[in-house]
Protein backbone atom coordinates (compact mmCIF):
# COMPACT_ATOMS: atom_id res chain seq x y z
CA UNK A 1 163.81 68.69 126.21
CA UNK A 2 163.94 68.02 129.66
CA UNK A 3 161.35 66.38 131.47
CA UNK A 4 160.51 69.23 134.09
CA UNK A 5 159.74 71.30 130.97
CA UNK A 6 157.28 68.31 130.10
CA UNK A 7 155.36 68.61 133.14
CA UNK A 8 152.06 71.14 133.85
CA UNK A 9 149.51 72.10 136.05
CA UNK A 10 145.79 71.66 134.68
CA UNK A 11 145.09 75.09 134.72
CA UNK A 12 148.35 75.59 132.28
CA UNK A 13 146.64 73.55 129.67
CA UNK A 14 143.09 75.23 130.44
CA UNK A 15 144.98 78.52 129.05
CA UNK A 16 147.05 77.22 126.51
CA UNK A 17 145.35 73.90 125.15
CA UNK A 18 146.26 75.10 121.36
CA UNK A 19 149.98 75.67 121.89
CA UNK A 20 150.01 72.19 123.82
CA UNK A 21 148.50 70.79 120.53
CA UNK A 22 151.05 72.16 118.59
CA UNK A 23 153.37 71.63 120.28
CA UNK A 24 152.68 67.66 120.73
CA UNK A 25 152.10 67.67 117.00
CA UNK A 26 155.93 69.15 116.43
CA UNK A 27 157.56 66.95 119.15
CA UNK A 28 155.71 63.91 120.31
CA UNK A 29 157.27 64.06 123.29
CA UNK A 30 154.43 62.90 126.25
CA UNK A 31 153.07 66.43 128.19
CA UNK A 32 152.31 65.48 132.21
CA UNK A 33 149.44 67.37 132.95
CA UNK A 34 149.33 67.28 136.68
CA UNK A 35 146.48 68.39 139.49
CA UNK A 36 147.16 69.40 142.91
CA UNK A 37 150.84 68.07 142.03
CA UNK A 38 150.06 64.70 140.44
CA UNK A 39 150.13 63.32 137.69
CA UNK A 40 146.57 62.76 136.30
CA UNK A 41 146.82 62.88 132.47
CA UNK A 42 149.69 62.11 129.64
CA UNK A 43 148.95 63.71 126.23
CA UNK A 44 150.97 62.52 123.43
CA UNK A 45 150.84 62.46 119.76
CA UNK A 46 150.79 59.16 117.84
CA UNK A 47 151.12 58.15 114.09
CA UNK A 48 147.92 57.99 112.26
């Protein structure tokens, strides 16, 4: 996956916070979550 696909605006996550999770559970590849363009939050999945 390339990492432009990896980056989104808050209000992307605000409307699609479950297919984020699932996604992140699938492929625990980091999501940038980004607000007025930068980069304010990295969700990622890690090994319980």
């Amino acid at each position: 996956m390339k990492l432009s696909e990896q980056v989104k605006p808050i209000s992307y996550l605000k409307a699609h916070a479950p297919e984020i999770i699932r996604t992140l559970k699938d492929n625990p590849q980091p999501v940038v979550i980004t607000l007025h363009g930068e980069a304010k939050a990295i969700p990622q999945d890690r090994p319980v």
